[in-house]
N, C-alpha and C. Protein backbone atom coordinates (compact mmCIF):
# COMPACT_ATOMS: atom_id res chain seq x y z
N UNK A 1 32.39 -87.97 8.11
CA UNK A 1 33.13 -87.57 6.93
C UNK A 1 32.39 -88.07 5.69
N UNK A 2 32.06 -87.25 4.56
CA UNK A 2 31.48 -87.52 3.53
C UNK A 2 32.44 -88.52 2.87
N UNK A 3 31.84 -89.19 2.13
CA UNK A 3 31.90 -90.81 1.19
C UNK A 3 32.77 -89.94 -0.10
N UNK A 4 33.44 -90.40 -0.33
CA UNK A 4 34.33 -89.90 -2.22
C UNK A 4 33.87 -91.03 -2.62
N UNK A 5 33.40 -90.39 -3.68
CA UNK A 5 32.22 -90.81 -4.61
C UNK A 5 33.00 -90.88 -6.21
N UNK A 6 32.93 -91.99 -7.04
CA UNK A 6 33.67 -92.02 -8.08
C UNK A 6 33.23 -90.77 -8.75
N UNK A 7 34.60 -90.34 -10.16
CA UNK A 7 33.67 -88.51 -10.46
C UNK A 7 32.55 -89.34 -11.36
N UNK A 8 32.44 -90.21 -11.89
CA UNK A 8 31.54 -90.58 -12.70
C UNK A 8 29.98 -90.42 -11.81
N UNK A 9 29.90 -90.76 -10.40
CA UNK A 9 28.84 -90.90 -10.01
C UNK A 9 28.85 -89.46 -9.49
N UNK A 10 30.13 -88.77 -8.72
CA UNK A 10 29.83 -87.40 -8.39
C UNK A 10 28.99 -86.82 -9.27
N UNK A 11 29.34 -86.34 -11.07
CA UNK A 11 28.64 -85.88 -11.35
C UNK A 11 27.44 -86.56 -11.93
N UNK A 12 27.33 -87.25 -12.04
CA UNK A 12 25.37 -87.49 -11.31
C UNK A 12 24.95 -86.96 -10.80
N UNK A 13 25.45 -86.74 -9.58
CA UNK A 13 24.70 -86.09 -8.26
C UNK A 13 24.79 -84.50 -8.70
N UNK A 14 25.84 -83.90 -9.18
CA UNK A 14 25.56 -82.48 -9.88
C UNK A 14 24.42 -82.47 -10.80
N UNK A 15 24.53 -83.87 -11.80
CA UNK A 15 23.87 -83.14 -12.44
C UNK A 15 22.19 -83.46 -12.07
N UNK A 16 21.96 -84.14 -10.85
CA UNK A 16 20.71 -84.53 -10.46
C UNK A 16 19.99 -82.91 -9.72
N UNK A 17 21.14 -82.33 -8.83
CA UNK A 17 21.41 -80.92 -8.74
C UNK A 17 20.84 -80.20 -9.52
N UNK A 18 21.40 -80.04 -10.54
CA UNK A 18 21.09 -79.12 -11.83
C UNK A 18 19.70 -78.90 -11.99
N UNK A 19 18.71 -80.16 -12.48
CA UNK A 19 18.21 -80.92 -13.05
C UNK A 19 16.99 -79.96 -11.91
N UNK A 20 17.24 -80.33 -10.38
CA UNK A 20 16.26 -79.53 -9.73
C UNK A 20 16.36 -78.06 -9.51
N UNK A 21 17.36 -77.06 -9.70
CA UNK A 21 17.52 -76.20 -9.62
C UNK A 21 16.65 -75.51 -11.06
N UNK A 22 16.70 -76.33 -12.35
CA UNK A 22 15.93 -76.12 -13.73
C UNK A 22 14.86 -75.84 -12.75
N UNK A 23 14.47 -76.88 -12.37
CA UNK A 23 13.00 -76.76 -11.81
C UNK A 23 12.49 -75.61 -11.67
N UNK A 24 12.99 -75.70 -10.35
CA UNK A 24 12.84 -74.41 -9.42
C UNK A 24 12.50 -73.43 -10.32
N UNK A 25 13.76 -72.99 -11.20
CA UNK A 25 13.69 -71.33 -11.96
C UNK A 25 12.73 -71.88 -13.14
N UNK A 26 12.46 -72.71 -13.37
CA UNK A 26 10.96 -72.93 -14.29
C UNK A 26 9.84 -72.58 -13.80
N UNK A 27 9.40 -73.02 -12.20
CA UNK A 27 8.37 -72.77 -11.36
C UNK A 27 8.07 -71.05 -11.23
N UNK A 28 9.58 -70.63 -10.65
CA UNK A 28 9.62 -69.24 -10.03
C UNK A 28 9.43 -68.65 -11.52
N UNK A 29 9.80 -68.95 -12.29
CA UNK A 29 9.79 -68.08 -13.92
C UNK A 29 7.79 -67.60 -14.42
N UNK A 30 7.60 -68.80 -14.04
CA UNK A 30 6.29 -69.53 -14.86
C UNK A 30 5.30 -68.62 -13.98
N UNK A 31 5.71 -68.29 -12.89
CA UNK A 31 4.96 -68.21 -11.33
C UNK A 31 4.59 -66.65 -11.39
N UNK A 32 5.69 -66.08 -11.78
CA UNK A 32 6.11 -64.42 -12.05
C UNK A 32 5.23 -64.32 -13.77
N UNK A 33 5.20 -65.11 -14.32
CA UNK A 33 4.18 -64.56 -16.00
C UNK A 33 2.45 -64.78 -15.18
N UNK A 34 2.23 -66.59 -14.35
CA UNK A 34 0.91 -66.45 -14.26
C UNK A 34 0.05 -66.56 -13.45
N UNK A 35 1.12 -65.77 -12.53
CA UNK A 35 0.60 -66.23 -11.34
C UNK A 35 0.43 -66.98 -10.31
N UNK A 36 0.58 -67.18 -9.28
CA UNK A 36 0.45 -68.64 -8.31
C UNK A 36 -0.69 -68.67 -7.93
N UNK A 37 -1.88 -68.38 -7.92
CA UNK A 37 -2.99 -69.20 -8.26
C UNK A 37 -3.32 -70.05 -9.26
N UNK A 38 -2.70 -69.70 -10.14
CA UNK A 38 -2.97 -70.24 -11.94
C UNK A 38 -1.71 -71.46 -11.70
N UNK A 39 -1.16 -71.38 -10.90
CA UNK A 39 0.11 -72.32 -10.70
C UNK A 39 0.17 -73.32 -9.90
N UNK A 40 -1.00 -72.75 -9.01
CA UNK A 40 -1.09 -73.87 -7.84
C UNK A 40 -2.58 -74.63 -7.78
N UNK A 41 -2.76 -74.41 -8.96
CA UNK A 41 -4.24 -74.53 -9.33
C UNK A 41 -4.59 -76.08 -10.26
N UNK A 42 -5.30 -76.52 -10.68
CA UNK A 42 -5.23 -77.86 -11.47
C UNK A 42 -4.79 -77.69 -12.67
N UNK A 43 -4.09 -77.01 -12.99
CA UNK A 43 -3.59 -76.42 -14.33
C UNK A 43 -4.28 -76.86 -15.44
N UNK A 44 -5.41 -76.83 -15.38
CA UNK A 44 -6.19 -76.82 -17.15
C UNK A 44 -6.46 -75.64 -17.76
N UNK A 45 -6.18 -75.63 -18.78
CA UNK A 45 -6.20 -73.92 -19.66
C UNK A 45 -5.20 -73.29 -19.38
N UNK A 46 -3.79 -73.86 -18.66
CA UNK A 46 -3.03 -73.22 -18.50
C UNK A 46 -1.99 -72.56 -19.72
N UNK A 47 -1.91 -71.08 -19.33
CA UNK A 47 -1.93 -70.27 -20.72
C UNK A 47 0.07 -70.74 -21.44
N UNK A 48 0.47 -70.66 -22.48
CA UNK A 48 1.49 -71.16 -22.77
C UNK A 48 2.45 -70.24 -22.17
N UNK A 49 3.70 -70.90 -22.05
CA UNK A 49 4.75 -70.34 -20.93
C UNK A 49 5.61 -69.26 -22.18
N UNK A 50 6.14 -68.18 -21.95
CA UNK A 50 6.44 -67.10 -22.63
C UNK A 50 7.58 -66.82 -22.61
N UNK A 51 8.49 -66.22 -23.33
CA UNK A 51 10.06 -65.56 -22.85
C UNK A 51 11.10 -66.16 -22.06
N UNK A 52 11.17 -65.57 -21.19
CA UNK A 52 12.31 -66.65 -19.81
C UNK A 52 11.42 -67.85 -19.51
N UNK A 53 10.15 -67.82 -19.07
CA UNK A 53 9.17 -68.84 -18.59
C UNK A 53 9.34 -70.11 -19.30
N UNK A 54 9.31 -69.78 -20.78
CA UNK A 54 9.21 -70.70 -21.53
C UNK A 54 10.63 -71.21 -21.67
N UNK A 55 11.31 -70.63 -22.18
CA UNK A 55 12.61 -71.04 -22.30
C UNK A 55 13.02 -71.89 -21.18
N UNK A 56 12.89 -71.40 -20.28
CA UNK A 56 13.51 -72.15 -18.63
C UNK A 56 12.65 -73.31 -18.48
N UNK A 57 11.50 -73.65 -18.90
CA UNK A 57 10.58 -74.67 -18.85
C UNK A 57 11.10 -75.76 -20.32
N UNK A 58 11.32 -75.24 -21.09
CA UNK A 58 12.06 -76.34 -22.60
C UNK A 58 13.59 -76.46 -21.78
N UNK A 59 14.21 -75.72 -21.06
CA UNK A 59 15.16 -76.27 -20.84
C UNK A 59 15.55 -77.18 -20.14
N UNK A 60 14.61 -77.15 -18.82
CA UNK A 60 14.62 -78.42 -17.73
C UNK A 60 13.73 -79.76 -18.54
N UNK A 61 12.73 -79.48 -19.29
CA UNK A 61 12.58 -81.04 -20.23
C UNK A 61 13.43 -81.42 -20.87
N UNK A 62 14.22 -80.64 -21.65
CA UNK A 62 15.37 -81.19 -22.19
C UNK A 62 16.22 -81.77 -21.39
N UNK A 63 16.07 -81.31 -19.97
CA UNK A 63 17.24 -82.14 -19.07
C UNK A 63 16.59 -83.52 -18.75
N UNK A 64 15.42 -83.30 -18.24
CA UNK A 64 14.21 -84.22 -18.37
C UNK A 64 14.53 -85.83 -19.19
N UNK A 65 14.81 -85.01 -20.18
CA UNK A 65 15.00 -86.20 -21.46
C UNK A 65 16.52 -86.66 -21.35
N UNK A 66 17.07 -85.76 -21.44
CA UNK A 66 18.56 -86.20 -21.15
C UNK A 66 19.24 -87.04 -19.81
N UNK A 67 18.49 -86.43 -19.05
CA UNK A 67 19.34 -87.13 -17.42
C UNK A 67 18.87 -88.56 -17.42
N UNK A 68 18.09 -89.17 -17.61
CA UNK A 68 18.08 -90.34 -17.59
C UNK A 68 18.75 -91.41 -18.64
N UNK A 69 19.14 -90.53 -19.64
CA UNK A 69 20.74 -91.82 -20.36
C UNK A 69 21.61 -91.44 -19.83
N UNK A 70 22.40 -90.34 -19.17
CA UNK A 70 23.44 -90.42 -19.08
C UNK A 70 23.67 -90.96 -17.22
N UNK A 71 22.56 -90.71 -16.39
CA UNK A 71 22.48 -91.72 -15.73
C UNK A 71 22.65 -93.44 -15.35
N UNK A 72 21.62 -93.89 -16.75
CA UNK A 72 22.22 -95.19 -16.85
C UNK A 72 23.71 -95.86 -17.21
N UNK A 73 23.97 -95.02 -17.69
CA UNK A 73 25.30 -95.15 -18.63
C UNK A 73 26.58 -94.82 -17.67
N UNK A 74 25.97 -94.06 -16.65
CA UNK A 74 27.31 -93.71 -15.46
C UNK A 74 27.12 -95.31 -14.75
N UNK A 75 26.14 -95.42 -14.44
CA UNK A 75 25.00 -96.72 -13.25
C UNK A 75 26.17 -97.63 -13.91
N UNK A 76 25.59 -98.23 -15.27
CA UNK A 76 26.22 -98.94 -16.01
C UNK A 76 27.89 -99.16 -15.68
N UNK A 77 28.34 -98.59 -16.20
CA UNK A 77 29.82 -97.91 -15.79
C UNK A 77 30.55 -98.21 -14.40
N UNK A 78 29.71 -98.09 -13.31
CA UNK A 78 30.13 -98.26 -12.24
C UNK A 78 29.52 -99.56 -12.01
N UNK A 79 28.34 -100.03 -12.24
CA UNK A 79 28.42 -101.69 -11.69
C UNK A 79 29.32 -102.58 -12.40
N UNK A 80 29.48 -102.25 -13.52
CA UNK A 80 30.53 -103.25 -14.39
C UNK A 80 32.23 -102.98 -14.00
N UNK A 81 32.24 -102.04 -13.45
CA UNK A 81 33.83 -101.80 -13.47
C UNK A 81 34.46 -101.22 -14.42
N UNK A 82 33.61 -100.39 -14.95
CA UNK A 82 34.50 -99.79 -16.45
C UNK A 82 34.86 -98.09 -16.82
N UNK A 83 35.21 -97.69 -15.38
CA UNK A 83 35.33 -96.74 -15.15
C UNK A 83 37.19 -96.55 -15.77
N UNK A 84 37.31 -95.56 -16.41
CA UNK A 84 38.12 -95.01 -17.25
C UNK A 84 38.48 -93.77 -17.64
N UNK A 85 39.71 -93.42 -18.14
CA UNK A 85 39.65 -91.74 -18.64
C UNK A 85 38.69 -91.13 -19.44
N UNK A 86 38.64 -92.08 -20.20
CA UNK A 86 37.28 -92.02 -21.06
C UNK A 86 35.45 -91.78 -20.89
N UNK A 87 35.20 -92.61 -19.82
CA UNK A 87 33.97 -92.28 -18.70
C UNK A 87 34.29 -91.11 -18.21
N UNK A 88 35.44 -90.78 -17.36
CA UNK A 88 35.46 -89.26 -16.67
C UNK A 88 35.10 -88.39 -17.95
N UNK A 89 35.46 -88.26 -18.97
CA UNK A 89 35.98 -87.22 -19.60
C UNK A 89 34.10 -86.93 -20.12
N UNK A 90 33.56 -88.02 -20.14
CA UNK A 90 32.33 -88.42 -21.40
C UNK A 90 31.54 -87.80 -20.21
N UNK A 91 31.41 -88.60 -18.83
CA UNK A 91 30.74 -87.71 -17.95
C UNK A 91 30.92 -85.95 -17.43
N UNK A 92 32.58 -85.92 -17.33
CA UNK A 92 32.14 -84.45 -17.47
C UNK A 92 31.76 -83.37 -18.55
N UNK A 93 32.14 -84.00 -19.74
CA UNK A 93 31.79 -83.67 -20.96
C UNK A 93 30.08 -82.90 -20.80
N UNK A 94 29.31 -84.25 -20.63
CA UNK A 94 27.86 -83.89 -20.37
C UNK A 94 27.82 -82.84 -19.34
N UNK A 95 27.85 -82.95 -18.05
CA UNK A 95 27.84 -82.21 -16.79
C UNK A 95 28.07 -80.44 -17.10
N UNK A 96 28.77 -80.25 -17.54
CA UNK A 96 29.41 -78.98 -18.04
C UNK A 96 28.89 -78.45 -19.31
N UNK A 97 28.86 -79.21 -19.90
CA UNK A 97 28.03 -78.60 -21.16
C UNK A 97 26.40 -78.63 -21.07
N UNK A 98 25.62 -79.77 -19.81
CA UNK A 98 24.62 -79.25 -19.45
C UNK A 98 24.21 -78.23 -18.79
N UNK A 99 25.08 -77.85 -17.97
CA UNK A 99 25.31 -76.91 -17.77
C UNK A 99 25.28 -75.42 -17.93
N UNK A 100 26.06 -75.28 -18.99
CA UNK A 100 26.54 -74.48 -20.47
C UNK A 100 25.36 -73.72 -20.89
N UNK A 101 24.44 -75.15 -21.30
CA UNK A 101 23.18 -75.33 -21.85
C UNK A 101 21.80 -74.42 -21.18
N UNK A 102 21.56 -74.71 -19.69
CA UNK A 102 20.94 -74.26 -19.06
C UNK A 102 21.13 -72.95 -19.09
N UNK A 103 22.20 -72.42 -18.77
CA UNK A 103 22.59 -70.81 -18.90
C UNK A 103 22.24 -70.06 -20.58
N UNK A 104 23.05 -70.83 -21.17
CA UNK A 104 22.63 -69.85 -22.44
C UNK A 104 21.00 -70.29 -23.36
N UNK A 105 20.51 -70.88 -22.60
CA UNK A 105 18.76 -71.54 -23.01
C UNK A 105 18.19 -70.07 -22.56
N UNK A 106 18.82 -69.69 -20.71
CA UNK A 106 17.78 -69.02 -20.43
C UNK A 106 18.03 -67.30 -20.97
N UNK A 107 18.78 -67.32 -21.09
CA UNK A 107 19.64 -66.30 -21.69
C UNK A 107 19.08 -66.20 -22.88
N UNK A 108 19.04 -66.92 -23.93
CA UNK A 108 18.50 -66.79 -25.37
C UNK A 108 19.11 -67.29 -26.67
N UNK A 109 20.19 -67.77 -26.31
CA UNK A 109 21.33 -67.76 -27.59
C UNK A 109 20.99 -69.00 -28.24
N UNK A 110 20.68 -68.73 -29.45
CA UNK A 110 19.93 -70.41 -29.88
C UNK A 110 21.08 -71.53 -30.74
N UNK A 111 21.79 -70.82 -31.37
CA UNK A 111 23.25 -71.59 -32.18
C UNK A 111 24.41 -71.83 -30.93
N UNK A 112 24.36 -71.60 -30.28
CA UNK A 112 25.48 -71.27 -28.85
C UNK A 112 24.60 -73.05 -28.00
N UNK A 113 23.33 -72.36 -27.73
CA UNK A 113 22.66 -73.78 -27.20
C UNK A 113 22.54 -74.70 -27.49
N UNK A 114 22.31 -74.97 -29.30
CA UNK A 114 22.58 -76.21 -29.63
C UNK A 114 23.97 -76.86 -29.81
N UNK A 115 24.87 -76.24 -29.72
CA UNK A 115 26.43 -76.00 -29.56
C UNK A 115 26.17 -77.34 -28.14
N UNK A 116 25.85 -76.22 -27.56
CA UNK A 116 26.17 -77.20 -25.92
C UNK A 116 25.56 -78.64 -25.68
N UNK A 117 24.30 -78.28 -26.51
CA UNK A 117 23.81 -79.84 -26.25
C UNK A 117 24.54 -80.83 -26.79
N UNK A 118 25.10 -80.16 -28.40
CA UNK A 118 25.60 -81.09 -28.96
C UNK A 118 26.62 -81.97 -28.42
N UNK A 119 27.73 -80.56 -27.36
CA UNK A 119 28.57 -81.64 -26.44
C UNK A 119 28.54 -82.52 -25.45
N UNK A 120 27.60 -81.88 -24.76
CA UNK A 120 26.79 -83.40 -23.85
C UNK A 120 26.52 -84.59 -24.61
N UNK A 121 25.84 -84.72 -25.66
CA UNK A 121 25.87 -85.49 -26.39
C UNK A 121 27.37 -86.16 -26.95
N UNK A 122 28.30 -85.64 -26.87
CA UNK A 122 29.52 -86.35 -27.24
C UNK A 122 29.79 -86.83 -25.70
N UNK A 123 29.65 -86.38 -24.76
CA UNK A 123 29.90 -87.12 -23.41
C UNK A 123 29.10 -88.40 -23.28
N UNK A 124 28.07 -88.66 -23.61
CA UNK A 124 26.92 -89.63 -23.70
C UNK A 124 28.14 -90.70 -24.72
N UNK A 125 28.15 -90.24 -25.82
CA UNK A 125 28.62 -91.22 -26.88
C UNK A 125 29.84 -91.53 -25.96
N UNK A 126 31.02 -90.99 -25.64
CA UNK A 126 32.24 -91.72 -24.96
C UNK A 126 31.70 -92.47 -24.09
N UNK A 127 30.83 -92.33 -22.79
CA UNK A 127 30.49 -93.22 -21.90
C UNK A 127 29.86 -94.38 -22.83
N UNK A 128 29.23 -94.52 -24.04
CA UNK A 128 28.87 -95.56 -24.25
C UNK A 128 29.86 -96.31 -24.92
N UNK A 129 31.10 -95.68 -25.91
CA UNK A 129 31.87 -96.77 -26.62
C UNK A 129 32.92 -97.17 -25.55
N UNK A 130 33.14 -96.95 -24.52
CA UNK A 130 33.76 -97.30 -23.34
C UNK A 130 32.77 -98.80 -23.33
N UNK A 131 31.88 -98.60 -22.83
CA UNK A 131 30.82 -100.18 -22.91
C UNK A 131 30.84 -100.73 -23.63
N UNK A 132 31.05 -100.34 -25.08
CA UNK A 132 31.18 -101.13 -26.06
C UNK A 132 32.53 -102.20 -26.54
């Protein structure tokens, strides 16, 4: 029987999920503009990523950059004992609006996307004034 997992750490694990699934459709995106020789190759001169390619490739760095605070900050959270309505809400806050994010990145919508980041970013801030 699988372990229940606090939601604070569940979504971690979604959004660690996520995070490789970016991947993936960055690879398969990138793969379809240049090729998988050019892909599987030492990538020097590799030509700049284009349209979906590109987009899907800025979007998983952005997760890149992101998954590792709101990681610590769950970590945090759960070794201290300070798990709260407030942590749930801040963690799913992020989770969902990274989410959000990924979809309308690859899609195109650029005021809509910074929309979403912005709310992950308010999930980040609750998990931290909870610590505070």
């Amino acid at each position: 029987m699988p372990m229940e997992l606090p939601t604070e750490l569940s979504l971690l694990v979604w959004s660690v999920i996520l995070c490789l699934v970016q991947m993936v459709v960055s690879a398969v995106t990138l793969q379809t503009q240049v090729g998988l020789p050019t892909l599987a190759g030492n990538r020097e001169g590799m030509p700049t990523a284009l349209g979906l390619a590109g987009r899907a490739q800025r979007a998983h760095r952005n997760m890149l950059e992101n998954l590792p605070l709101f990681a610590a900050l769950v970590l945090i959270v759960q070794v201290t004992g300070h798990s709260a309505p407030m942590t749930v809400l801040g963690a799913q806050l992020f989770f969902w609006a990274r989410l959000a994010y990924a979809v309308i990145y690859l899609v195109g919508i650029p005021w809509l996307r910074t929309a979403s980041w912005a709310v992950s970013m308010v999930g980040i801030v609750l998990l931290i004034v909870e610590l505070i």
